[in-house]
C-alpha atoms as a PDB file:
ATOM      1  CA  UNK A   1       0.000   0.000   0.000  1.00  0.00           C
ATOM      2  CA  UNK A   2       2.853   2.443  -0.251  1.00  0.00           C
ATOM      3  CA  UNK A   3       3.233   2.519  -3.717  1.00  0.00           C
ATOM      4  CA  UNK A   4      -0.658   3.180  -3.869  1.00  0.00           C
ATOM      5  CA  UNK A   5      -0.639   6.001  -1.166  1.00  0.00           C
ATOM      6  CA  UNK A   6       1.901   7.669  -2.558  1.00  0.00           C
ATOM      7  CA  UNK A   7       0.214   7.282  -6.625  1.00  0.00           C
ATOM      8  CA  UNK A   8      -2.743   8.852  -4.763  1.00  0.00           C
ATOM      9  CA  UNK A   9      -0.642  12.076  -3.664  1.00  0.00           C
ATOM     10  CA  UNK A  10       0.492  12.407  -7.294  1.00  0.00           C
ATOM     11  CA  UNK A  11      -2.308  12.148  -8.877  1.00  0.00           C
ATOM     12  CA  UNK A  12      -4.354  14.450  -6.456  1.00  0.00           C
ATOM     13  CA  UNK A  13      -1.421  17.132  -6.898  1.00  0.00           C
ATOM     14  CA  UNK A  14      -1.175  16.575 -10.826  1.00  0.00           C
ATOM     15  CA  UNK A  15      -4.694  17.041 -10.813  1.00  0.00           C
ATOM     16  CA  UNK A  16      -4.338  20.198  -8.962  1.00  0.00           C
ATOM     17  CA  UNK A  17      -2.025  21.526 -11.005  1.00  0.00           C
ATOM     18  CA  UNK A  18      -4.423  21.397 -13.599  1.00  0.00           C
ATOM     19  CA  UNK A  19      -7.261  22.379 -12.100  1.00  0.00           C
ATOM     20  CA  UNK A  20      -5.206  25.865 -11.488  1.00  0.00           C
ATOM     21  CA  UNK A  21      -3.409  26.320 -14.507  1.00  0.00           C
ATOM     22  CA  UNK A  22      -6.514  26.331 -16.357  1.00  0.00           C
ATOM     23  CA  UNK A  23      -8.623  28.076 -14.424  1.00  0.00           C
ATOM     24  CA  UNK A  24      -5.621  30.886 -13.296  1.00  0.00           C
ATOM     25  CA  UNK A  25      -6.684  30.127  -9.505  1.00  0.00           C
ATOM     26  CA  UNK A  26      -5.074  29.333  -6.171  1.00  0.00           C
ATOM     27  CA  UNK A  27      -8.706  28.429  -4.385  1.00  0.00           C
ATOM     28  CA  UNK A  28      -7.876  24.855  -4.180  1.00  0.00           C
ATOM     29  CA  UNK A  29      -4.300  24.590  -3.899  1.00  0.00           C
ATOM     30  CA  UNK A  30      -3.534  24.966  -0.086  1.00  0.00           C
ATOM     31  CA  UNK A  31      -6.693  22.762  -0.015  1.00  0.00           C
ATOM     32  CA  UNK A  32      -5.026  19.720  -1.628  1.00  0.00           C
ATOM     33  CA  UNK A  33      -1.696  20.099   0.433  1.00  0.00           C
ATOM     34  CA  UNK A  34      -3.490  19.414   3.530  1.00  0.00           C
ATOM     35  CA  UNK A  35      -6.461  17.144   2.000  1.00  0.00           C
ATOM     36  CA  UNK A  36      -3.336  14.956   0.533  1.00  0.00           C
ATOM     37  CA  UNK A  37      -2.111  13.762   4.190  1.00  0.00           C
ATOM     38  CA  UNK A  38      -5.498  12.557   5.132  1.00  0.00           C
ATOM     39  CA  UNK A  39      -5.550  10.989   1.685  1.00  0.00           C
ATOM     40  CA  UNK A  40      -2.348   9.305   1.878  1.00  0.00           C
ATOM     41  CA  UNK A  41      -2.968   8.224   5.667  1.00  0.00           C
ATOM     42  CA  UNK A  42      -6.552   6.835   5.292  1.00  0.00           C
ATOM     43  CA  UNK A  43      -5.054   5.144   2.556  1.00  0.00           C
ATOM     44  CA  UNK A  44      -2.666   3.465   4.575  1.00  0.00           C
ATOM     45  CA  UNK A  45      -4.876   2.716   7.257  1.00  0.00           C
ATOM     46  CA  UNK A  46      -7.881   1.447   5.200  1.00  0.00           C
ATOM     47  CA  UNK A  47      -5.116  -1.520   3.679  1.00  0.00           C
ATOM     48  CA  UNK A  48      -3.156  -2.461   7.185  1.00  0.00           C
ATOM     49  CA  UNK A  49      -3.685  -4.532  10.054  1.00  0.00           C
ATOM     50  CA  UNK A  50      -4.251  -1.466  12.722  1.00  0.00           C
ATOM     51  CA  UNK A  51      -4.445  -0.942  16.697  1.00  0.00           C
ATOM     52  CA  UNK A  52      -5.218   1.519  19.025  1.00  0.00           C
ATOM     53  CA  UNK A  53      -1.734   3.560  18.050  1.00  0.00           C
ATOM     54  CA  UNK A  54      -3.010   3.202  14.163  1.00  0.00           C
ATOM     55  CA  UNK A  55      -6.453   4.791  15.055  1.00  0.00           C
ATOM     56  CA  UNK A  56      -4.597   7.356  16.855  1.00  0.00           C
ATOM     57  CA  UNK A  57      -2.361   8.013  14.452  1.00  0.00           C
ATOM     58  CA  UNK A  58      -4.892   8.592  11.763  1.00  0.00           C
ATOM     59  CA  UNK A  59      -7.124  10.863  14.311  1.00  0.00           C
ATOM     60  CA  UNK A  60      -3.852  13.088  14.570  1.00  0.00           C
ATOM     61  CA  UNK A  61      -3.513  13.455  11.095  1.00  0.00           C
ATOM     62  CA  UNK A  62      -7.249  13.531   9.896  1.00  0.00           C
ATOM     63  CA  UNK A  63      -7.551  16.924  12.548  1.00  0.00           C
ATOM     64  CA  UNK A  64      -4.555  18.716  11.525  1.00  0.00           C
ATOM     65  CA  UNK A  65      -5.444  18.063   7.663  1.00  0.00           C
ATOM     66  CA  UNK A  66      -9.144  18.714   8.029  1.00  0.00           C
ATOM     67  CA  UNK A  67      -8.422  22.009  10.280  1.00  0.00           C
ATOM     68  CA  UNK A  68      -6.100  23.510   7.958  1.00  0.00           C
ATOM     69  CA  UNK A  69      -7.624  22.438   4.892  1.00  0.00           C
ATOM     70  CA  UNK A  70     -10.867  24.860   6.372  1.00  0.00           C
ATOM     71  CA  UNK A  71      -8.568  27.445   7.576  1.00  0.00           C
ATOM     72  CA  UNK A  72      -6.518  28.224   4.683  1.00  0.00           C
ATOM     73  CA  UNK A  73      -9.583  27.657   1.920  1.00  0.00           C
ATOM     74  CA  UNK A  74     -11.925  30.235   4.112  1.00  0.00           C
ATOM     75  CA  UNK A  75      -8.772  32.555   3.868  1.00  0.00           C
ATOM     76  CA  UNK A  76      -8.245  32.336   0.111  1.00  0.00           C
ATOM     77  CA  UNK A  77     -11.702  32.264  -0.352  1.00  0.00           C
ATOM     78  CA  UNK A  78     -11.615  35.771   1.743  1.00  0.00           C
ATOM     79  CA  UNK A  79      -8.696  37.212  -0.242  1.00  0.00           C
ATOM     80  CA  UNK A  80      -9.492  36.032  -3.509  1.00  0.00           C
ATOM     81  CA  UNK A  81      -6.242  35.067  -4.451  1.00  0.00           C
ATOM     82  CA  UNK A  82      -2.810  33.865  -3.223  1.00  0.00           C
ATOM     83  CA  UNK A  83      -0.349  36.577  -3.864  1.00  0.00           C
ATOM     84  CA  UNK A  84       2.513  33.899  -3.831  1.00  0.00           C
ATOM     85  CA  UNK A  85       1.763  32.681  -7.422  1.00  0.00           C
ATOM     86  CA  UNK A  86       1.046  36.254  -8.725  1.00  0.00           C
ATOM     87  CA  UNK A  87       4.577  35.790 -10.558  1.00  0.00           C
ATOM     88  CA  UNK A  88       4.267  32.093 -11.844  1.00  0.00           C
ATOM     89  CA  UNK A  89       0.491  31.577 -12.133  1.00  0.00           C
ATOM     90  CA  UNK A  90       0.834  31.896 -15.799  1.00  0.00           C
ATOM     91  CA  UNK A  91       3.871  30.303 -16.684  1.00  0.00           C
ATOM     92  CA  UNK A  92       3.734  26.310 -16.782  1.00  0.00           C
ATOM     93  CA  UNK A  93       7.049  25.855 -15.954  1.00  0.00           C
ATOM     94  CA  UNK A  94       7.339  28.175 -12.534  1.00  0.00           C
ATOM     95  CA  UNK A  95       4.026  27.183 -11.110  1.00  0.00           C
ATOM     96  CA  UNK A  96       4.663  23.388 -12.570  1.00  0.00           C
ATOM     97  CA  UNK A  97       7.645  23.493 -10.520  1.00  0.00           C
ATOM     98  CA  UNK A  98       5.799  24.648  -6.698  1.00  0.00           C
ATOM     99  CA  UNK A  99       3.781  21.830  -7.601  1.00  0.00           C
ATOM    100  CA  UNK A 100       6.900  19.378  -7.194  1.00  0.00           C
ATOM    101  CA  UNK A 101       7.520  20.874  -4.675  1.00  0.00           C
ATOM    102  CA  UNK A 102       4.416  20.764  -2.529  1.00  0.00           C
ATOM    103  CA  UNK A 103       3.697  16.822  -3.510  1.00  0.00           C
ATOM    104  CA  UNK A 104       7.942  15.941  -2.841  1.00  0.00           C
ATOM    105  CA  UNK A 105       7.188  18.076   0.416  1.00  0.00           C
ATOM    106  CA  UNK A 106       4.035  15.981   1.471  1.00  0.00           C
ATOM    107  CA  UNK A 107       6.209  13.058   0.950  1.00  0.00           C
ATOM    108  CA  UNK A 108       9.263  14.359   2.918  1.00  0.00           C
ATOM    109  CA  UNK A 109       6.737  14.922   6.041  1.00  0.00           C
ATOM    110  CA  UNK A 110       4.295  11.951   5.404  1.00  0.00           C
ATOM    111  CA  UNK A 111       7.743   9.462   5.583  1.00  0.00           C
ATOM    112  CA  UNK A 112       7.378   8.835   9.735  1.00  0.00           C
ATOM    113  CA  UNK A 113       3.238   8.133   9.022  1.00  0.00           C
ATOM    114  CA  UNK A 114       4.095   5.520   5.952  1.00  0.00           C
ATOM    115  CA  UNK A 115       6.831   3.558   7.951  1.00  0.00           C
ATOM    116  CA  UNK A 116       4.538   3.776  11.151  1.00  0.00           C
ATOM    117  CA  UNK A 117       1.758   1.997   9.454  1.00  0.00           C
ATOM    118  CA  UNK A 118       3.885  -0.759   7.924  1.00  0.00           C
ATOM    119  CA  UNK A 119       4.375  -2.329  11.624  1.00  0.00           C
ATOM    120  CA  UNK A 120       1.368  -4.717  12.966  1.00  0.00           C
ATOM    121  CA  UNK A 121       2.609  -4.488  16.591  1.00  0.00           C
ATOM    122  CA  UNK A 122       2.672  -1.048  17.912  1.00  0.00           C
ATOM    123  CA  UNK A 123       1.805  -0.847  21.293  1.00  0.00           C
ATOM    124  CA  UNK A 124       0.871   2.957  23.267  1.00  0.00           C
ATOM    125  CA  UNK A 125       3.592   3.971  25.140  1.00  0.00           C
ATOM    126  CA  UNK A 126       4.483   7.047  27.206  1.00  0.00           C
ATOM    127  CA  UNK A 127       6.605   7.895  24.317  1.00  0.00           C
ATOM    128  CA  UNK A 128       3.194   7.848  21.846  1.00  0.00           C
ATOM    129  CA  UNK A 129       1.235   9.913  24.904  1.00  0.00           C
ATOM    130  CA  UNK A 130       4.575  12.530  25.092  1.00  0.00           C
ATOM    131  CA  UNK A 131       3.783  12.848  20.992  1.00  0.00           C
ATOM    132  CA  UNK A 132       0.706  13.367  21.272  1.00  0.00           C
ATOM    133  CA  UNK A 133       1.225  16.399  23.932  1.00  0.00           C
ATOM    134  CA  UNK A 134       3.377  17.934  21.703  1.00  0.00           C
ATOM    135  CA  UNK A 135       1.478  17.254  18.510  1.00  0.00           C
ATOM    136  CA  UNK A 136      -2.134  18.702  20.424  1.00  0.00           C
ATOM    137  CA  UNK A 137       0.083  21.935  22.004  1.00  0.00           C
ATOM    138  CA  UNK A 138       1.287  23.060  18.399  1.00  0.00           C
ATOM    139  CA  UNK A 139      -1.863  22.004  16.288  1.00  0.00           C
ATOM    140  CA  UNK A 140      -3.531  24.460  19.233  1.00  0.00           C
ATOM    141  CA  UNK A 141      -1.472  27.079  19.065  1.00  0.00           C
ATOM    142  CA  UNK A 142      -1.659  27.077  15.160  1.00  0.00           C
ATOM    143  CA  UNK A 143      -5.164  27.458  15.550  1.00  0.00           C
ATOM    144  CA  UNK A 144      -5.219  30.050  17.804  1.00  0.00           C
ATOM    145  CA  UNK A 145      -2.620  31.993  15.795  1.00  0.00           C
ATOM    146  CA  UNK A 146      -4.303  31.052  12.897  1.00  0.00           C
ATOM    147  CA  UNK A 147      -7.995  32.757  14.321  1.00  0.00           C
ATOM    148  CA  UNK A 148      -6.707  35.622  15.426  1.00  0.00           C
ATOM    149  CA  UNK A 149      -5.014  36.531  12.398  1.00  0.00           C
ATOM    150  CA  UNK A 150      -8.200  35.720  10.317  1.00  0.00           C
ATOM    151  CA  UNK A 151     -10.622  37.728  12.630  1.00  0.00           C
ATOM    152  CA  UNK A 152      -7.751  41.027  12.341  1.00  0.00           C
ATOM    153  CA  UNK A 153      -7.653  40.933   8.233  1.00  0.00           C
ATOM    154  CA  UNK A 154     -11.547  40.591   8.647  1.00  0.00           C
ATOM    155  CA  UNK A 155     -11.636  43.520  10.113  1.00  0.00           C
ATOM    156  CA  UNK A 156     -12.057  46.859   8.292  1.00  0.00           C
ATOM    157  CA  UNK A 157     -10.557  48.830  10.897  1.00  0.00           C
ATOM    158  CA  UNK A 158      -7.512  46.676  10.729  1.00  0.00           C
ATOM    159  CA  UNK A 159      -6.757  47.937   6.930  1.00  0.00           C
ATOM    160  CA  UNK A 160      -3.207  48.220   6.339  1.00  0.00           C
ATOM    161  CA  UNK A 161      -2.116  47.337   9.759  1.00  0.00           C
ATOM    162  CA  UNK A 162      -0.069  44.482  10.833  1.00  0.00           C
ATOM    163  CA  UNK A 163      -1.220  42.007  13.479  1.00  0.00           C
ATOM    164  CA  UNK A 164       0.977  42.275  17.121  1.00  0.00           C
ATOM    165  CA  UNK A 165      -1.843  41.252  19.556  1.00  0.00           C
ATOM    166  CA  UNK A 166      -2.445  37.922  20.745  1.00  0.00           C
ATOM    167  CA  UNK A 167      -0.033  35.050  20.097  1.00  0.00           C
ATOM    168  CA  UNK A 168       1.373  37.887  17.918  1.00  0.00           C
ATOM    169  CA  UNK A 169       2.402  39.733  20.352  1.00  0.00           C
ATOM    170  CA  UNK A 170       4.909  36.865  21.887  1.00  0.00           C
ATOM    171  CA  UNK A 171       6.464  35.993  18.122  1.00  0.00           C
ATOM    172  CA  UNK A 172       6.216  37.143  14.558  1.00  0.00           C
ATOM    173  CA  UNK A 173       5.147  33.366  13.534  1.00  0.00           C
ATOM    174  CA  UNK A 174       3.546  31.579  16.333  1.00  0.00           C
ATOM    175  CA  UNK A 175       1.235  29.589  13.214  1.00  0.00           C
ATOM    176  CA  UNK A 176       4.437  28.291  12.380  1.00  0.00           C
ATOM    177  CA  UNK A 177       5.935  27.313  15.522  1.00  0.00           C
ATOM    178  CA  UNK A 178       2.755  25.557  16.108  1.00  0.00           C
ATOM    179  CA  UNK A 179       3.028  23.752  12.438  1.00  0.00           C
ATOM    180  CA  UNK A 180       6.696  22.600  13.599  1.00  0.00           C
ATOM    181  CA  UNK A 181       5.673  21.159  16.738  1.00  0.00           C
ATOM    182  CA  UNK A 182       2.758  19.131  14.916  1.00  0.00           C
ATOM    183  CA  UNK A 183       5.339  17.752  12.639  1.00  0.00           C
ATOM    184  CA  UNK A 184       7.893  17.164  15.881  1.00  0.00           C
ATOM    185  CA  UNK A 185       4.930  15.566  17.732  1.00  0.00           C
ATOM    186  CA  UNK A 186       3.910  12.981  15.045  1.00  0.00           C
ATOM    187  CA  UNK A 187       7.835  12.187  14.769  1.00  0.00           C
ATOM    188  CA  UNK A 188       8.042  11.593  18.378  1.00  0.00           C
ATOM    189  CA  UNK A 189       4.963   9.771  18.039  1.00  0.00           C
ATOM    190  CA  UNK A 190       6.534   6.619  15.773  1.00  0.00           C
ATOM    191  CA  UNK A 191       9.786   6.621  17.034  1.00  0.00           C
ATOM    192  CA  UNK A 192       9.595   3.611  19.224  1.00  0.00           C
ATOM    193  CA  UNK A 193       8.839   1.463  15.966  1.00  0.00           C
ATOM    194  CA  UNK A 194      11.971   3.266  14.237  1.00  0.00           C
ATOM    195  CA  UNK A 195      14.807   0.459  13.558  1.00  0.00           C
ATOM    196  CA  UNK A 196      18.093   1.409  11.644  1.00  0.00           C
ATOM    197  CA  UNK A 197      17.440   3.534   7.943  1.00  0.00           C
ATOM    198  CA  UNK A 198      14.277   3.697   9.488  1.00  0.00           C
ATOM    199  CA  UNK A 199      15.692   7.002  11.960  1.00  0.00           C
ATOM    200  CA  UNK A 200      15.871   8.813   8.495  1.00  0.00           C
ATOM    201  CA  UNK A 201      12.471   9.398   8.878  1.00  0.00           C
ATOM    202  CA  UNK A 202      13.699  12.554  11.338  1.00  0.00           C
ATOM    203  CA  UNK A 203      13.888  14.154   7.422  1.00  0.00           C
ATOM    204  CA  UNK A 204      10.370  14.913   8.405  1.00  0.00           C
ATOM    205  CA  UNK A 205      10.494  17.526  11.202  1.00  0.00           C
ATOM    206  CA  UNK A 206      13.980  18.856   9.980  1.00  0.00           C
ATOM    207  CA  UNK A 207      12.604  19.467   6.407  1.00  0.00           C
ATOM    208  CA  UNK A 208       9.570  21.687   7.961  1.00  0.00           C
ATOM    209  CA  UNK A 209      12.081  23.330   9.985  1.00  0.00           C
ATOM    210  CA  UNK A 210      14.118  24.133   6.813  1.00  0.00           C
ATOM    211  CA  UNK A 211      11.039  25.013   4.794  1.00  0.00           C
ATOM    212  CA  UNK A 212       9.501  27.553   7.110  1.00  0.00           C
ATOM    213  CA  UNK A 213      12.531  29.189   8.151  1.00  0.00           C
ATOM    214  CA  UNK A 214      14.599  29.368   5.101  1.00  0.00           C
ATOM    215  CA  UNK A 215      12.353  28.609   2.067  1.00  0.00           C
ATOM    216  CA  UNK A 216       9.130  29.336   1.523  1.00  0.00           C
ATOM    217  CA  UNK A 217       8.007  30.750   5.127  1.00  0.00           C
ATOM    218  CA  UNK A 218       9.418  33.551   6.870  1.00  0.00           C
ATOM    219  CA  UNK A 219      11.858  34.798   4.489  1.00  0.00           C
ATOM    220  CA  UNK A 220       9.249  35.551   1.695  1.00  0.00           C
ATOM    221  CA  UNK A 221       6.706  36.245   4.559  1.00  0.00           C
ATOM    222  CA  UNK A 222       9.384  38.999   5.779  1.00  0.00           C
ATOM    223  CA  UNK A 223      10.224  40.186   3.018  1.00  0.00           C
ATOM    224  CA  UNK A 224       6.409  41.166   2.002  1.00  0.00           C
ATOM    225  CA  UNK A 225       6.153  42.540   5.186  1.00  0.00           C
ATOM    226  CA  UNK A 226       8.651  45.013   4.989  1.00  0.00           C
ATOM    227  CA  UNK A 227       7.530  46.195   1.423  1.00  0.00           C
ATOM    228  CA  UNK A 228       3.946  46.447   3.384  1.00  0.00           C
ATOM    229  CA  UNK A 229       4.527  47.851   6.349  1.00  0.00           C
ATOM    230  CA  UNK A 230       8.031  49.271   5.914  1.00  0.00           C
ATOM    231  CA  UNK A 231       6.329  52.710   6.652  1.00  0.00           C
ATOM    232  CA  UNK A 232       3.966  51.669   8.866  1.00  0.00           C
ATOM    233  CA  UNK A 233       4.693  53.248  12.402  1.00  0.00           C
ATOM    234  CA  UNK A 234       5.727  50.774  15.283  1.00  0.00           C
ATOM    235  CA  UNK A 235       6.384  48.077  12.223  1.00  0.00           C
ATOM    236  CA  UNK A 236      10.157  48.306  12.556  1.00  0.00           C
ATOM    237  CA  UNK A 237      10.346  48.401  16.124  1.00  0.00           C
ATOM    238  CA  UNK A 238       8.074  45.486  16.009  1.00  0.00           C
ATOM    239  CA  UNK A 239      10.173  43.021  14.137  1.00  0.00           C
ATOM    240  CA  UNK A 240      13.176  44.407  16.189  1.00  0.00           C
ATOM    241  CA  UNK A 241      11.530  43.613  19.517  1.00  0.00           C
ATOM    242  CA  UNK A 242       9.736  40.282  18.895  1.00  0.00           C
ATOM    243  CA  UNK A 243      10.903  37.020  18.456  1.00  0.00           C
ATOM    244  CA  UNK A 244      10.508  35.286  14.958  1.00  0.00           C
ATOM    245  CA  UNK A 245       9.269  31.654  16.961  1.00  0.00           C
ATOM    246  CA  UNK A 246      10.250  31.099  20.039  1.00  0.00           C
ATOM    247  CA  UNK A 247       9.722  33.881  22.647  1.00  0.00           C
ATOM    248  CA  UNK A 248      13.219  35.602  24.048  1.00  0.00           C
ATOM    249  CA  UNK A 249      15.158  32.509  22.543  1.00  0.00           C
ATOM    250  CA  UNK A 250      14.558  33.110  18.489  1.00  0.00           C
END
């Protein structure tokens, strides 16, 4: 069922691709990112022997992916489009290529859930209930983050302002540094099954780390900032002041 899950990731993404190119919209793009980890995990669930960690496995991922899915089509929904693609939406080649990207991405972070569902005995341990913690902390704080920011660009009296209240306050990216310790948590979560090439699977967390903090996250999230609220009083002092992630640490 590997082989199967991860056809099924493909062709959902290909499809996507599609979908976008022809019509010239992002509406369904973040939608299929999260939609194809509940994909790929059902699949692997339907076509395994599981137990109680299986079930809870799938739970984890089925909330995250069905929460974010909602989130992020409500927002684009809201905006209309997804600035992000405003260069490439047009050109085959550039917005072909974030499609790579996103499905090789989804594969990078789905690795720990495909080897996890490959083993039939898999018993809950305190090191499953210490993943779990983790994963549950960040997938709140995401949606917390994630809410407050909605319900401030929702509001007309926050026009051209940039968010520092709530979780916002603390850090510049607290959606993200709940999205990293979802990915940490589910890690956590299969590591007493890992055996030898298996610890590779670590990829996972380390590539969402890498992806928000170097690649496609904060840097293009600060650099839009700056050209949007470069001007903006308090904006400068803000970013100065406040932690990217982690508060008084980074």
């Amino acid at each position: 069922m590997i082989i199967e899950s991860i056809i099924a990731v493909i062709s959902l993404n290909f499809a996507g691709l599609v979908w976008c190119y022809k019509r010239q919209s992002d509406k369904v793009t973040d939608l299929i990112y999260s939609a194809s980890f509940l994909l790929l995990t059902f699949v692997l669930w339907l076509n395994n022997e599981n137990n109680t960690a299986h079930h809870l496995l799938l739970i984890m991922v089925s909330l995250w992916s069905i929460r974010l899915g909602t989130y992020l089509f409500l927002r684009v929904h809201t905006m209309g489009h997804d600035k992000r693609f405003d260069q490439m939406r047009k050109n085959i080649v550039k917005i072909s290529g974030f499609w790579i990207l996103q499905a090789g991405s989804i594969l990078i972070l789905s690795f720990p859930i495909i080897i996890f569902f490959q083993k039939t005995s898999t018993h809950l341990s305190w090191i499953h209930i210490l993943g779990t913690v983790i994963w549950l902390t960040g997938c709140l704080i995401e949606s917390l983050a994630d809410y407050q920011k909605y319900r401030f660009r929702t509001s007309l009296k926050n026009k051209n302002r940039y968010i520092d209240t709530g979780l916002w306050k603390l850090v510049q990216h607290p959606n993200y540094l709940g999205e990293i310790l979802c990915w940490a948590g589910i890690f956590i979560f299969v590591s007493p099954v890992l055996q030898g090439w298996e610890w590779l699977s670590i990829i996972s967390p380390l590539w969402i780390i890498l992806l928000l903090l170097k690649i496609s996250g904060i840097p293009l999230l600060q650099k839009s900032g700056k050209q949007k609220y470069g001007k903006v009083e308090g904006y400068v002092e803000y970013r100065r002041k406040t932690s990217l992630l982690i508060p008084y640490i980074y």
